[in-house]
Protein backbone atom coordinates (compact mmCIF):
# COMPACT_ATOMS: atom_id res chain seq x y z
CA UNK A 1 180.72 43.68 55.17
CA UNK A 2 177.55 44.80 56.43
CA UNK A 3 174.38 42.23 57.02
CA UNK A 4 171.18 42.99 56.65
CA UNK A 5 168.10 41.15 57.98
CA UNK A 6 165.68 40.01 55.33
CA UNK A 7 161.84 40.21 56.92
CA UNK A 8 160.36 37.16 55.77
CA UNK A 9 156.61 36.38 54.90
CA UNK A 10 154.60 34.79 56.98
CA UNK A 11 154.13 30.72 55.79
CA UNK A 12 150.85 30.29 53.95
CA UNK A 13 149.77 27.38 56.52
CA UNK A 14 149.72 30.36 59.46
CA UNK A 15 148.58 32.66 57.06
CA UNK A 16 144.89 30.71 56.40
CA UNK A 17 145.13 29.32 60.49
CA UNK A 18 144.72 33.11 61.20
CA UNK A 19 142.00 34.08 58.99
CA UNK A 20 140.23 30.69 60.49
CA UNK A 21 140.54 32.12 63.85
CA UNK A 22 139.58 35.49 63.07
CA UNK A 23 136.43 33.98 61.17
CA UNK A 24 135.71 31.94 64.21
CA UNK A 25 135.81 34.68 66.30
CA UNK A 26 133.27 37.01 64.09
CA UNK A 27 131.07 33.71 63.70
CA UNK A 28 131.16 33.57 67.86
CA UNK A 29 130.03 36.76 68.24
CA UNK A 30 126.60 37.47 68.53
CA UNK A 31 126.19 34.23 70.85
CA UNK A 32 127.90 36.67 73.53
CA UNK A 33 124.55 38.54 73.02
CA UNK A 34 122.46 35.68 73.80
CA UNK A 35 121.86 35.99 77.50
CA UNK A 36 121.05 39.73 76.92
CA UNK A 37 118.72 38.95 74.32
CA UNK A 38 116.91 36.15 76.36
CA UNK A 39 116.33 38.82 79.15
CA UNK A 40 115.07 41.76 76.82
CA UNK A 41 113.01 38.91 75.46
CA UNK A 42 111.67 37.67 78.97
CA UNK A 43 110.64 41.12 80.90
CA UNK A 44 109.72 42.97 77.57
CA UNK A 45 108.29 40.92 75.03
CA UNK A 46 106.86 38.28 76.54
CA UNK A 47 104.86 40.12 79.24
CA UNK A 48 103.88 42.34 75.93
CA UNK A 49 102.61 39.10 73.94
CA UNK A 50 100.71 37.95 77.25
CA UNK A 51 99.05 41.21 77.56
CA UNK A 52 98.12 41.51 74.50
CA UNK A 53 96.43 38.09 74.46
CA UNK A 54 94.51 39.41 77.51
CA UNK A 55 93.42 42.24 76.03
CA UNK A 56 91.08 39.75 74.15
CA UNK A 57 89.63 37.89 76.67
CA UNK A 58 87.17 38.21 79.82
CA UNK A 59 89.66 37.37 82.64
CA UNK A 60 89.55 38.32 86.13
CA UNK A 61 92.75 37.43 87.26
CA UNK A 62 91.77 34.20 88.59
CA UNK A 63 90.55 32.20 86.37
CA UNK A 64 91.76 30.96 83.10
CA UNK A 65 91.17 33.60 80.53
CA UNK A 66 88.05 33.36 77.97
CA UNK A 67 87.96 34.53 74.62
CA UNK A 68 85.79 37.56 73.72
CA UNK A 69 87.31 38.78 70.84
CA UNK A 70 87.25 42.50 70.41
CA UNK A 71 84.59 43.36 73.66
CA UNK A 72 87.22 44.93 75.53
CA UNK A 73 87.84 47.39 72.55
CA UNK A 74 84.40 47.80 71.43
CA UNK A 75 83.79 49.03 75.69
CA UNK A 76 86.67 50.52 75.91
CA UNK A 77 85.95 53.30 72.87
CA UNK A 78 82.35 53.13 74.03
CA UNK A 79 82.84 53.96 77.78
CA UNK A 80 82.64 58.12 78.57
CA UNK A 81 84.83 57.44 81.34
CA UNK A 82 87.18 56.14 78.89
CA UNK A 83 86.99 58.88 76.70
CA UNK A 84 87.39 61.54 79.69
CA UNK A 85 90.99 60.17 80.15
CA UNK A 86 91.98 60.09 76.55
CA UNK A 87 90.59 63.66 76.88
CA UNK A 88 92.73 64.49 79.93
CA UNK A 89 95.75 62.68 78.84
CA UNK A 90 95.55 64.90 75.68
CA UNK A 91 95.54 67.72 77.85
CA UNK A 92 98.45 66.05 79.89
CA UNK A 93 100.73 65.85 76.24
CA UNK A 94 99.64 69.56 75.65
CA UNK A 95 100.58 70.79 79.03
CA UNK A 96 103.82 68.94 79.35
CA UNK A 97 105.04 69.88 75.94
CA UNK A 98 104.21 73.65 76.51
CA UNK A 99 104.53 74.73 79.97
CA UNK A 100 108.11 73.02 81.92
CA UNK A 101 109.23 72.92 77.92
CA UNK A 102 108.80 77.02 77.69
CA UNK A 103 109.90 78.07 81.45
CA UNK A 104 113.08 74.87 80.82
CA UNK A 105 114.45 77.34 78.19
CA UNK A 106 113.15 80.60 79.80
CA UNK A 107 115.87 79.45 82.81
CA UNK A 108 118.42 78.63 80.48
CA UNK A 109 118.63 81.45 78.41
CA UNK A 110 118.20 84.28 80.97
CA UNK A 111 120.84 82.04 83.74
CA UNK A 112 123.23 81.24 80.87
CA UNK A 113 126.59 83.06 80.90
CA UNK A 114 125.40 84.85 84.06
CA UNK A 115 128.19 84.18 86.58
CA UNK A 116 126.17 82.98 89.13
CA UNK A 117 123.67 81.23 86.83
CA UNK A 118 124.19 77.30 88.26
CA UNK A 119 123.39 78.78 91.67
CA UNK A 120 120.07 80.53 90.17
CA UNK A 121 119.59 77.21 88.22
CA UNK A 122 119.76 75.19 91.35
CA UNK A 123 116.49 75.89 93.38
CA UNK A 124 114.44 74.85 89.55
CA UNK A 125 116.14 71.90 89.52
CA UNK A 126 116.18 70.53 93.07
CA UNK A 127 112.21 69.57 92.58
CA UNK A 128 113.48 66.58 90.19
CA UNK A 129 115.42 65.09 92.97
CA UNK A 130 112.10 64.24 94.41
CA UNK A 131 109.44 61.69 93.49
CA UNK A 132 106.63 62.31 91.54
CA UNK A 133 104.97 61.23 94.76
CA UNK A 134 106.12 63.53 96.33
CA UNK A 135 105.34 66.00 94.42
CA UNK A 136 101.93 65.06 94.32
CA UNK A 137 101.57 65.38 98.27
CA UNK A 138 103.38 69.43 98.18
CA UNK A 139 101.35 70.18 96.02
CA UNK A 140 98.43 68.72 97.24
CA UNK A 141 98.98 70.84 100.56
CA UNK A 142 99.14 73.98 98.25
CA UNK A 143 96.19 73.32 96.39
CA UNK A 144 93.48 71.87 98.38
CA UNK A 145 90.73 74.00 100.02
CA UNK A 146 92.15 76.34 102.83
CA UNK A 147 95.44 75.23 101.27
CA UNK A 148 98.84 76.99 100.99
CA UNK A 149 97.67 78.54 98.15
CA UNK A 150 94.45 79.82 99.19
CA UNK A 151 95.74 81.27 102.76
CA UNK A 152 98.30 83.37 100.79
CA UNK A 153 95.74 84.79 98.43
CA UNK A 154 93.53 85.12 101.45
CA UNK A 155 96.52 87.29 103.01
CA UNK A 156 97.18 89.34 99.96
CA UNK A 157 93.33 89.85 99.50
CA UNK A 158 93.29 88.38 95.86
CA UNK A 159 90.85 86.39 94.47
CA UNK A 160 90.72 82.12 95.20
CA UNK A 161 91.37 82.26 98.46
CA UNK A 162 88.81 79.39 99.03
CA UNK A 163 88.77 77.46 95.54
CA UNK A 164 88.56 74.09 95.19
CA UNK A 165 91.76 74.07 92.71
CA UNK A 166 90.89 70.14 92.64
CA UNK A 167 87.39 69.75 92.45
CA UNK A 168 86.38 70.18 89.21
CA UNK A 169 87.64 69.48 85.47
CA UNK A 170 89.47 70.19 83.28
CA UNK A 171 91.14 72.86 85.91
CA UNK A 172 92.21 70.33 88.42
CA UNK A 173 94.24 68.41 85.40
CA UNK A 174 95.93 72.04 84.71
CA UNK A 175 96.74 72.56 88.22
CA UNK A 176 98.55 68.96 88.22
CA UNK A 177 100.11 69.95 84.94
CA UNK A 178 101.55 73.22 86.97
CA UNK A 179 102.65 70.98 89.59
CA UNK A 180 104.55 68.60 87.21
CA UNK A 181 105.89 71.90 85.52
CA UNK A 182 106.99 72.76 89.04
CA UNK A 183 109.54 69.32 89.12
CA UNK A 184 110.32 69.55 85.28
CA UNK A 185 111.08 72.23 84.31
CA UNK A 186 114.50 72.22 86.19
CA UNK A 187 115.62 69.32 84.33
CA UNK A 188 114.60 71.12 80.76
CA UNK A 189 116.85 73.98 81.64
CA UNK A 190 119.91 71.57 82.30
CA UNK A 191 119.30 70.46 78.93
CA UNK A 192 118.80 73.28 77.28
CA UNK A 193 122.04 74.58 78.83
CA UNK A 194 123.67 71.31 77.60
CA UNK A 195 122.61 72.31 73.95
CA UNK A 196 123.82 76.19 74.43
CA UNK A 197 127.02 75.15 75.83
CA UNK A 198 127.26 73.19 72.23
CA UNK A 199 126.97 76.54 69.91
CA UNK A 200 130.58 77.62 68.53
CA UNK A 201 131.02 80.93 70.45
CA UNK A 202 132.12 83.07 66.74
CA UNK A 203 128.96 83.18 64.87
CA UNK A 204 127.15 84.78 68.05
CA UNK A 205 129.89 87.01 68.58
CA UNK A 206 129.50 87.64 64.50
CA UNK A 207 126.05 88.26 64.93
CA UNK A 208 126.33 90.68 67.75
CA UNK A 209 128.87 93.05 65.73
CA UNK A 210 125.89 92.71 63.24
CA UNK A 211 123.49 94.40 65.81
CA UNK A 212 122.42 91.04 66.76
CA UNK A 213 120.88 91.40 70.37
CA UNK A 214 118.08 90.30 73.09
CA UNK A 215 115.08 88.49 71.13
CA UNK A 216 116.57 88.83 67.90
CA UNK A 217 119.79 87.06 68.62
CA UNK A 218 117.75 84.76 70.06
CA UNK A 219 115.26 83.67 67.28
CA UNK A 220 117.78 83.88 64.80
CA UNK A 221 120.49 82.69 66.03
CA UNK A 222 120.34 80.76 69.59
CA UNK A 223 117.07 78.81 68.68
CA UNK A 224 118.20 77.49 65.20
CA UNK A 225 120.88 75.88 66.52
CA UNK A 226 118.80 74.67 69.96
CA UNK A 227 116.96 71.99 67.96
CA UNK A 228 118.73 68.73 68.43
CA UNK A 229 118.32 69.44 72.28
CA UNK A 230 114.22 70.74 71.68
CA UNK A 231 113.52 67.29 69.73
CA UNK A 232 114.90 65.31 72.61
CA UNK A 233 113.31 67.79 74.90
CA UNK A 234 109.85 67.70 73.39
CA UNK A 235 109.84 63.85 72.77
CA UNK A 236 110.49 63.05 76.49
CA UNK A 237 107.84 65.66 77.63
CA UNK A 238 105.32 63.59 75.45
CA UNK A 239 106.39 60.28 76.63
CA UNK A 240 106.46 60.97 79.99
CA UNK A 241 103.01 62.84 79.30
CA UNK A 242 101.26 59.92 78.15
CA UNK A 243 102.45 57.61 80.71
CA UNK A 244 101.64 60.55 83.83
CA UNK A 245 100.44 58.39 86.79
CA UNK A 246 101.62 59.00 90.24
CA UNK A 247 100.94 62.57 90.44
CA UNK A 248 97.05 62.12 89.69
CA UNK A 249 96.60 58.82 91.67
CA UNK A 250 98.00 61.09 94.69
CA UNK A 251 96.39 64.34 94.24
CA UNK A 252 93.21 63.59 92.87
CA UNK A 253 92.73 59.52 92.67
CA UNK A 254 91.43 60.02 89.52
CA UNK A 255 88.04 62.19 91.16
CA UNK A 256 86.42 63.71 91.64
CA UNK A 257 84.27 61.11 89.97
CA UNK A 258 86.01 60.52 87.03
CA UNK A 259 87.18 64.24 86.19
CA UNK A 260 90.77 64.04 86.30
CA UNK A 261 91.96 60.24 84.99
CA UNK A 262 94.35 59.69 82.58
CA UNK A 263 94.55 56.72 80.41
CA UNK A 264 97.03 55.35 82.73
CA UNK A 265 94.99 55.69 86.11
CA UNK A 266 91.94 53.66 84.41
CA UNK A 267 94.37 50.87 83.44
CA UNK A 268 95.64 50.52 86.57
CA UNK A 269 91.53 50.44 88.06
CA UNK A 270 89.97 48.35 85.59
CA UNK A 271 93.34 46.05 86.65
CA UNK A 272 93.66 46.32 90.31
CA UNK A 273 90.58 47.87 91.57
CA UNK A 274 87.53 45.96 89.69
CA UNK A 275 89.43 43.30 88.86
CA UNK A 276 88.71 43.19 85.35
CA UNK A 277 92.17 42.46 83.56
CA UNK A 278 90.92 42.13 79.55
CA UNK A 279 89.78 45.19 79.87
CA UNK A 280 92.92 47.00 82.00
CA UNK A 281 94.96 45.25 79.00
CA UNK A 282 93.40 46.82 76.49
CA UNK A 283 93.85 49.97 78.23
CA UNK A 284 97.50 49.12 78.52
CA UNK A 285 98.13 47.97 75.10
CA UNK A 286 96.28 51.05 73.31
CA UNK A 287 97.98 53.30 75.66
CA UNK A 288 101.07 51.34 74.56
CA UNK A 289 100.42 51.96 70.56
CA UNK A 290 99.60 55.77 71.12
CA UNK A 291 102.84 56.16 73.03
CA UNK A 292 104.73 54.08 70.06
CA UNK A 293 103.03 56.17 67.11
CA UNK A 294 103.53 59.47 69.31
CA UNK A 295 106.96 59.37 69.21
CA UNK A 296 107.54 57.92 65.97
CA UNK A 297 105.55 60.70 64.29
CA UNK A 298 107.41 63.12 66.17
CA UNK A 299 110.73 62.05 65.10
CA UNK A 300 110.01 61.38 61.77
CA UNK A 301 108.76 64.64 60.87
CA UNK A 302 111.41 66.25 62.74
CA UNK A 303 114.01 64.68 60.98
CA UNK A 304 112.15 64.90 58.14
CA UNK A 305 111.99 69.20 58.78
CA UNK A 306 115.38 69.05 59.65
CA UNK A 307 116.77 67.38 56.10
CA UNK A 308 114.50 69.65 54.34
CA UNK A 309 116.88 72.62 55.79
């Protein structure tokens, strides 16, 4: 006589004690995100509410802050200095989002599939191992008068041997934009290798027994299918754009006069050079707001484009 084994259900009392439990433990659940959200909200929000409340007020850093309403604005868009750096930092976004953007994917498509195309990759993207500091102090070597730059032009017999590359504007913001272009653009190519290695291998082949080849395999083919990278490309070009400091404090401080600022060099000298904090936090919140609406824009209407397809 064979036995069998009859499963039995589970009682109804440890039925309803597990679905407690598991209740309990999905009600207990976001208080494990407490601590992180106490620490986004104590380095990130608050300083943002505190500058913004400065941003309204005459205060020197010293004593307590006094309310002046909208002055700080109102001199802010009134100030030519001021409107110089807008000016440059528009020419910053520009440069950034054409020049290390273009030569990025100029590397990767002419290195990629070539069998020794990470070693021909390597010297562009060595440059990004270094500050922007750094970079700012090469290439102020190469560019001043008498410079690097001017002694082989000098040698060759071109033209510029002894230009100031740095002495007047706009040119001197290019010339930092080519020396930005000079650490960037390695990264971009990674990238843009990143997003090649990512297209299925049969439609190009498909395409090539088409008579698919060089530009036109290219455009109608490789660059279609490159746009998920280009967005995130393009939007950290114009973030880092907006935000370009180091590179001008070192090269240029700014000068001559007030050629070559950015909107983030006069924050940080209304702040920490005259002392005049309302004003460096209106700076830094505006600054803050065109970064924001930059990059929402940007992804809006490219996701917006890319739905449309």
């Amino acid at each position: 006589m064979t036995s069998s084994t009859i499963e039995r259900p589970a009682p109804v009392k440890n039925r309803a004690s597990k679905q407690r439990s598991a209740r309990t433990g999905a009600g207990s659940a976001p208080l494990f995100g407490l601590p992180a959200a106490a620490v986004v909200a104590l380095l990130l929000y608050l300083p943002f509410l505190w500058t913004t409340y400065v941003s309204f007020t005459d205060y020197d850093g010293l004593a307590s802050p006094v309310w002046s309403g909208l002055a700080n604005y109102k001199a802010m868009f009134s100030d030519p200095d001021l409107i110089g750096a807008l000016v440059n930092t528009l020419l910053w976004v520009v440069g950034m989002v054409t020049l290390p953007v273009v030569l990025g994917l100029l590397i990767a498509v002419l290195t990629y599939g070539h069998r020794w195309g990470t070693w021909l990759r390597l010297p562009f993207l060595l440059p990004y191992a270094i500050s922007g500091v750094a970079v700012g102090v090469i290439w102020g070597f190469v560019l001043q008068p008498d410079g690097a730059l001017g002694q082989a032009l000098g040698y060759f017999g071109l033209p510029g041997a002894h230009t100031g590359w740095l002495q007047a504007g706009p040119g001197n913001t290019l010339m930092m934009v080519v020396a930005v272009t000079w650490q960037a653009a390695g990264v971009n190519a990674l990238l843009f290798v990143i997003g090649l290695q990512s297209i299925p291998a049969e439609p190009l082949e498909a395409a090539r027994l088409d008579g698919a080849d060089g530009f036109r395999l290219f455009l109608h083919h490789l660059w279609p299918q490159l746009r998920p990278i280009t967005t995130v490309v393009i939007g950290l070009s114009i973030v880092g754009s907006l935000k370009t400091f180091d590179v001008v404090w070192v090269m240029t401080q700014g000068g001559p006069g007030t050629s070559s600022e950015t909107l983030a060099l006069s924050m940080y000298k209304e702040t920490f050079v005259l002392n005049d904090y309302g004003q460096g936090a209106a700076i830094a919140l505006f600054l803050s707001l065109v970064t924001f609406a930059a990059s929402i824009l940007y992804l809006r209407y490219q996701l917006s484009d890319g739905d449309s397809r």
